[in-house]
Protein backbone atom coordinates (compact mmCIF):
# COMPACT_ATOMS: atom_id res chain seq x y z
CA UNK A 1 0.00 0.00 0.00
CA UNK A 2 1.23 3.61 -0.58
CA UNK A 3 -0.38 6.96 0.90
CA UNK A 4 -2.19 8.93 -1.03
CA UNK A 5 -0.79 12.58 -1.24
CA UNK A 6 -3.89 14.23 -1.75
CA UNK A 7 -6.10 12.84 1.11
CA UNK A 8 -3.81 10.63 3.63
CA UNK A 9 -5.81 7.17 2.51
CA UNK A 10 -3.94 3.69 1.64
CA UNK A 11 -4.27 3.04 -1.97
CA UNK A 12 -3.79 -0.89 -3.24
CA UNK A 13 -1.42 -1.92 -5.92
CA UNK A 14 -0.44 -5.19 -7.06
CA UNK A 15 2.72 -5.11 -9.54
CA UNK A 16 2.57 -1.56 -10.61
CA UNK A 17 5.46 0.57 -13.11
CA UNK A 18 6.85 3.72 -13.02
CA UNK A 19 4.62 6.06 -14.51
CA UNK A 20 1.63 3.95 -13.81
CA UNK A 21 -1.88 5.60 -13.06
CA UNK A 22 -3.71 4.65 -9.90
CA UNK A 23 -6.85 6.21 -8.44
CA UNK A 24 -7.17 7.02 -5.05
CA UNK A 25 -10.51 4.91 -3.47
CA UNK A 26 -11.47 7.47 -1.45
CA UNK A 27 -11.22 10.63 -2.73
CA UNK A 28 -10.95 9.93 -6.34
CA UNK A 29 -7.73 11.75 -7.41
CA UNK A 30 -5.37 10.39 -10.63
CA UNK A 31 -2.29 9.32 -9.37
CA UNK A 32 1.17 8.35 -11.26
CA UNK A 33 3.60 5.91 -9.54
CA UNK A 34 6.85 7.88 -9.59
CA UNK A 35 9.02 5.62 -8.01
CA UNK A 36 8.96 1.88 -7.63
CA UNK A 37 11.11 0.59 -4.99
CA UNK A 38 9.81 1.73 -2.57
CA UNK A 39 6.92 2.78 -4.29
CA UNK A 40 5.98 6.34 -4.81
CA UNK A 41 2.87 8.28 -5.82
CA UNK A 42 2.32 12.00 -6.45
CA UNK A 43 -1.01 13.39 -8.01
CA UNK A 44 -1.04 13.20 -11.64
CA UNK A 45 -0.08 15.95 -14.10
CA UNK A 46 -3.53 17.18 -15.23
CA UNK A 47 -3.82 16.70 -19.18
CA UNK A 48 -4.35 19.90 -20.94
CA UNK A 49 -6.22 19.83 -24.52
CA UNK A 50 -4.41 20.32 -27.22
CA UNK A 51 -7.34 21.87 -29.47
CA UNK A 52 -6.20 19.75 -32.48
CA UNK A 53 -2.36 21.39 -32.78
């Protein structure tokens, strides 16, 4: 399990990679794994439209 850095909850992972996404169970936030031994997470980069460029 690894803390979520938005809200504090234990979010479950089973054989994840760097740069995974997760979502957090409780308070719904997009999460990358940014390191994997130990493992990491940090709220994901929001995606930003291109508007077809």
């Amino acid at each position: 399990m690894a803390e979520c850095p938005v809200c504090g909850c234990d979010v479950e992972y089973k054989d994840v990679e760097l740069g995974e996404l997760l979502n957090c169970p409780d308070c719904g936030s997009d999460l990358e794994v940014t390191k994997v031994d130990p493992i990491t997470i940090a709220k994901a980069p929001e995606e930003e439209e291109d508007w077809g460029e």
